[in-house]
N, C-alpha and C. Protein backbone atom coordinates (compact mmCIF):
# COMPACT_ATOMS: atom_id res chain seq x y z
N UNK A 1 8.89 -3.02 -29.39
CA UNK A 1 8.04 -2.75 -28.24
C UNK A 1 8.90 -2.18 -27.11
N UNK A 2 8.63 -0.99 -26.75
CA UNK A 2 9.07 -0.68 -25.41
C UNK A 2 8.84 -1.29 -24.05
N UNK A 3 9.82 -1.10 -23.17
CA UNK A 3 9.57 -1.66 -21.84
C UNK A 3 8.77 -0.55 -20.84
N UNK A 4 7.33 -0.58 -20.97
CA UNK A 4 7.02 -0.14 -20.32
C UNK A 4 6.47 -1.02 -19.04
N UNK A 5 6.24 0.09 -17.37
CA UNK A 5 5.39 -0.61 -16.79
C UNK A 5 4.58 -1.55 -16.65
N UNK A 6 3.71 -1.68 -17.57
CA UNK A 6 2.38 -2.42 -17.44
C UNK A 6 2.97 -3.20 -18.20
N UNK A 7 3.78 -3.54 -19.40
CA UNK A 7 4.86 -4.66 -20.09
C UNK A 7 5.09 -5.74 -18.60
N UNK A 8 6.02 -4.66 -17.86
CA UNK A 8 6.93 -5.36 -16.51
C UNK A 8 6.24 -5.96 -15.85
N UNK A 9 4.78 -5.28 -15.26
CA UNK A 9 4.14 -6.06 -14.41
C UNK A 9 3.26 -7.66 -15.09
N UNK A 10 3.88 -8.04 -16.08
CA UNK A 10 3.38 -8.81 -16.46
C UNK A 10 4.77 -10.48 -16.42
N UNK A 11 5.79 -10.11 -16.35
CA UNK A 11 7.36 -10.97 -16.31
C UNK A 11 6.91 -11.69 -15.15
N UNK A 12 7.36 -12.88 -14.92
CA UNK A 12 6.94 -13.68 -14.08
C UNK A 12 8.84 -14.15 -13.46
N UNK A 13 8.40 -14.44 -12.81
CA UNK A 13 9.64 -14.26 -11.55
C UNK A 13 9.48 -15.59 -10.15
N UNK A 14 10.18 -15.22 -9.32
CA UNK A 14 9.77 -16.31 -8.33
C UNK A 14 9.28 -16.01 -7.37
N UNK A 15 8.54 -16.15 -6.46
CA UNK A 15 7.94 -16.06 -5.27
C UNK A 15 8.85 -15.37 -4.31
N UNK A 16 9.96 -15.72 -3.75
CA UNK A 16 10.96 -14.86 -3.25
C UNK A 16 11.00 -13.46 -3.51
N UNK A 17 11.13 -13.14 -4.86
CA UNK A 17 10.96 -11.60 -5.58
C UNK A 17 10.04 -10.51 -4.91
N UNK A 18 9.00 -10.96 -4.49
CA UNK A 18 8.00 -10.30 -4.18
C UNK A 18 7.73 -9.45 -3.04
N UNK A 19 7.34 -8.40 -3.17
CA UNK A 19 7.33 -7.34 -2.18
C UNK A 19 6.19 -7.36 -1.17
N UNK A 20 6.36 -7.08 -0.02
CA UNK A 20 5.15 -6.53 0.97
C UNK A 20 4.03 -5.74 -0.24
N UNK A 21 2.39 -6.31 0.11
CA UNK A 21 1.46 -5.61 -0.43
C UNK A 21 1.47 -5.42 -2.30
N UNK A 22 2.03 -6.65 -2.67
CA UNK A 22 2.29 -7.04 -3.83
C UNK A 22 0.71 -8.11 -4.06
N UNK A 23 0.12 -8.10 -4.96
CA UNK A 23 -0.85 -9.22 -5.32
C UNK A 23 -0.29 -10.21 -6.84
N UNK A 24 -0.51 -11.17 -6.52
CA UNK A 24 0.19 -11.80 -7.58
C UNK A 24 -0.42 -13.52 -7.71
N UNK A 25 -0.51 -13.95 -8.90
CA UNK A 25 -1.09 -15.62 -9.36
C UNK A 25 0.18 -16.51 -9.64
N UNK A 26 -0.13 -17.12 -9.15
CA UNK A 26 0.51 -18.28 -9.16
C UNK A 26 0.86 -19.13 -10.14
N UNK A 27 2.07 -18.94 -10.99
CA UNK A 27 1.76 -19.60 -12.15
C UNK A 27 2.34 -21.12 -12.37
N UNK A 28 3.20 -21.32 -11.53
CA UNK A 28 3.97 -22.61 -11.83
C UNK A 28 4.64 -23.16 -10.43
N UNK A 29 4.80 -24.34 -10.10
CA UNK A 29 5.43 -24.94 -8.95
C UNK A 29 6.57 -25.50 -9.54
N UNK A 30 7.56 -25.33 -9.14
CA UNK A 30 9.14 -26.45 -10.01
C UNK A 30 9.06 -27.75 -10.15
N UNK A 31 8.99 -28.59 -8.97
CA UNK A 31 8.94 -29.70 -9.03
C UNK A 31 7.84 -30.41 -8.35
N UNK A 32 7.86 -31.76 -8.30
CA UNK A 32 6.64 -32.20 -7.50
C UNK A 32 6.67 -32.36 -6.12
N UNK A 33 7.75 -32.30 -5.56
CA UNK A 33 7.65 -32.41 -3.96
C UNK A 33 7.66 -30.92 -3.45
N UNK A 34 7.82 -29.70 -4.10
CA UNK A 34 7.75 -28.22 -4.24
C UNK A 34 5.81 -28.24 -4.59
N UNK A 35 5.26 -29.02 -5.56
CA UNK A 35 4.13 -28.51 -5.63
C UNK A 35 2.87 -29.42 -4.48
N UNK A 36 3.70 -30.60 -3.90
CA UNK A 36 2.71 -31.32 -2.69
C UNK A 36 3.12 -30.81 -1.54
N UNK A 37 4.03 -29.39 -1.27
CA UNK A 37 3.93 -28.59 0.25
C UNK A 37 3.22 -27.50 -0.34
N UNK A 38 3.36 -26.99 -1.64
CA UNK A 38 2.62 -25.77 -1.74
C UNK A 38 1.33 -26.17 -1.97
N UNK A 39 0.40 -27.28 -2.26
CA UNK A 39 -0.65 -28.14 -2.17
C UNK A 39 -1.10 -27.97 -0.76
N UNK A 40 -0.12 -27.61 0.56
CA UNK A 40 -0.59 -28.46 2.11
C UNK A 40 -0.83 -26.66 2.41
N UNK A 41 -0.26 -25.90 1.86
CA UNK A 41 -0.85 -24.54 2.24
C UNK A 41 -1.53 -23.75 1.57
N UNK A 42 -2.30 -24.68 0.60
CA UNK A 42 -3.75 -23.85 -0.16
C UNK A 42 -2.92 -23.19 -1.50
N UNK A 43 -2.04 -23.75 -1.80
CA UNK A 43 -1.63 -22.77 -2.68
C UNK A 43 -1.13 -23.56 -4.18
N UNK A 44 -1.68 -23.19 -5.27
CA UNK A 44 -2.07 -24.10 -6.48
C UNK A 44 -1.75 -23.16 -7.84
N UNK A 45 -1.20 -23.79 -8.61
CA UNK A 45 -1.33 -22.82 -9.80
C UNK A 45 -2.26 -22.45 -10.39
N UNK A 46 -2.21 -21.01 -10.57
CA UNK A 46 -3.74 -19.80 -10.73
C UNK A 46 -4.49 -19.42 -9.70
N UNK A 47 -3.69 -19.73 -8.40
CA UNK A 47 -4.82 -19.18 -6.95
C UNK A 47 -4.05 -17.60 -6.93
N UNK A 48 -4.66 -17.00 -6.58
CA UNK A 48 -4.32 -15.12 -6.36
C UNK A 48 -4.16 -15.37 -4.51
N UNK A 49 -3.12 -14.61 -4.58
CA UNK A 49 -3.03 -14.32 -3.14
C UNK A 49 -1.61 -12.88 -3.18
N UNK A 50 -2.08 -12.31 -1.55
CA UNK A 50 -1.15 -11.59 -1.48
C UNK A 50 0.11 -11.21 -0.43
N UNK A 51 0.98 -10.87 -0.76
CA UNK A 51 2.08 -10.95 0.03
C UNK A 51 1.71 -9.53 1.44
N UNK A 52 1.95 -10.07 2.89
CA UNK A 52 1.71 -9.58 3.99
C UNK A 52 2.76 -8.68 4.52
N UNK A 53 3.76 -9.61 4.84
CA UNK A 53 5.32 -9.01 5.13
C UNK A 53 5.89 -10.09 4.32
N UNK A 54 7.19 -9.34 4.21
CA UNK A 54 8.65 -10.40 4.57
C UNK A 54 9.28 -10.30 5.95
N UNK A 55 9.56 -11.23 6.50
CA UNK A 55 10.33 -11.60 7.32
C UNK A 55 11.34 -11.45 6.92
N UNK A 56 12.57 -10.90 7.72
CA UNK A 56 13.99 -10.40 7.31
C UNK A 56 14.62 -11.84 7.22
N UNK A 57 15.37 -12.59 6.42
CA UNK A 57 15.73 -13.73 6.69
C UNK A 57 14.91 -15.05 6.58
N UNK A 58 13.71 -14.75 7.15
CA UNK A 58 12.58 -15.60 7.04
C UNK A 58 11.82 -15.82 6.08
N UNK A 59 10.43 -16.30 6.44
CA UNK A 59 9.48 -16.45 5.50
C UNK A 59 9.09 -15.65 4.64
N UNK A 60 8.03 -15.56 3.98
CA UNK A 60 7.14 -14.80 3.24
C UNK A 60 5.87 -14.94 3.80
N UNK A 61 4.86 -14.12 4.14
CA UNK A 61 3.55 -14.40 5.30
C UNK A 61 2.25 -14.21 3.69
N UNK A 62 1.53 -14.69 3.12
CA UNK A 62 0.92 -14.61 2.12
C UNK A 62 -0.58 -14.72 2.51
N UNK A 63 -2.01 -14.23 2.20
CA UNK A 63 -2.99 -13.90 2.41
C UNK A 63 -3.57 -14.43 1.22
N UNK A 64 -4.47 -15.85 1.47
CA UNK A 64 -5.43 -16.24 0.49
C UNK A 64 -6.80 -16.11 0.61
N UNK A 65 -8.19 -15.40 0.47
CA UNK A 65 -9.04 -15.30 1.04
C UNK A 65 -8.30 -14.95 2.18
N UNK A 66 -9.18 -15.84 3.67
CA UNK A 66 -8.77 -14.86 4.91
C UNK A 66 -7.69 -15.95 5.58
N UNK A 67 -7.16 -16.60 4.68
CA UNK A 67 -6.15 -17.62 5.63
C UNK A 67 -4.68 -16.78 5.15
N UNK A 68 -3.70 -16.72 6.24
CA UNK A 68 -2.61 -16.17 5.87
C UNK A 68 -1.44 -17.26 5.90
N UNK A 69 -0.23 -17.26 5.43
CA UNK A 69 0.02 -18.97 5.52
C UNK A 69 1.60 -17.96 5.10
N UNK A 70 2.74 -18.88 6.08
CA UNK A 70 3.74 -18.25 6.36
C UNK A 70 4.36 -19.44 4.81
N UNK A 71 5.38 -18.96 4.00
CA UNK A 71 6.44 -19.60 3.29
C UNK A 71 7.93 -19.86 3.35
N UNK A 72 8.26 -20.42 3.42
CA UNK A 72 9.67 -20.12 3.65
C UNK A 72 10.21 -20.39 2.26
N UNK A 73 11.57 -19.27 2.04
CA UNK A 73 12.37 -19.19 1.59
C UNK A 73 12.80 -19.82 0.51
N UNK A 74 12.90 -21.23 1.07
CA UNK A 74 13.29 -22.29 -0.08
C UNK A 74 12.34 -23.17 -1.19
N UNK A 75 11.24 -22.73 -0.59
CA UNK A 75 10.12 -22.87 -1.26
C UNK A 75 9.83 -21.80 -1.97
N UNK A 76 10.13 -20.54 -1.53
CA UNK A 76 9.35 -19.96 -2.63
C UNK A 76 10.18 -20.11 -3.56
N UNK A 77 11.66 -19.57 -3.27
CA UNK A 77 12.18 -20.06 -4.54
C UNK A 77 11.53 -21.19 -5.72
N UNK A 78 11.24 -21.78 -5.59
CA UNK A 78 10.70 -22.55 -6.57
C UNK A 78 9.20 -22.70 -7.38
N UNK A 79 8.79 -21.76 -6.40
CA UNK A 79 7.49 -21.55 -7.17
C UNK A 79 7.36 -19.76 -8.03
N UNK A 80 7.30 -20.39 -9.08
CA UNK A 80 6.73 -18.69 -10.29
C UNK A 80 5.36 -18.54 -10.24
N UNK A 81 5.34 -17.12 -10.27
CA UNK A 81 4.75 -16.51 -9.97
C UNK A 81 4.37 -14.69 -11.04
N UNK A 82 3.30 -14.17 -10.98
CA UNK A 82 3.37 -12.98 -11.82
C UNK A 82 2.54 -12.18 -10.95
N UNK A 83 2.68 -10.88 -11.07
CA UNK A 83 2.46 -10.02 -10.33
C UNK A 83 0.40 -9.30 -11.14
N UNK A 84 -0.02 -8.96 -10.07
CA UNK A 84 -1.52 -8.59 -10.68
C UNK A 84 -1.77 -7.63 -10.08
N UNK A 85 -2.85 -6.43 -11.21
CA UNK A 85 -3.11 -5.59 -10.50
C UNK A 85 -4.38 -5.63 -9.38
């Protein structure tokens, strides 16, 4: 099988990874004190949401329905994630 595109957009990666105006599901939280903060900002494995900005250094600003909910860093690290069209 070749590596095509539509192959790639399917690799799941971490939350960090993710680009401005990227849409992407949520597939996994690491641990459990990683999945009861990502629990306190609406955010669950298999919810779709999309990335707003990055903050240089900072957060990640993410758009669920119409709530936008800032992440930081060390969190996302730990939550996977896959990219959707």
């Amino acid at each position: 099988m070749t590596d095509t595109p539509s192959s790639r957009a399917c690799e799941v990666c971490g939350l960090d990874c993710v680009r401005k105006g990227d849409r992407i599901e949520i597939v996994s939280v690491d641990d459990d004190h990683a999945r009861i903060q990502a629990l306190r900002f609406g955010i669950s494995e298999g919810a779709c949401v999309e990335c707003i900005t990055r903050i240089p250094a900072g957060p990640l600003v993410l758009k669920s329905g119409r709530q936008e909910i800032a992440v930081g860093r060390s969190l996302a690290k730990r939550i996977s994630v896959k990219k959707i069209s």
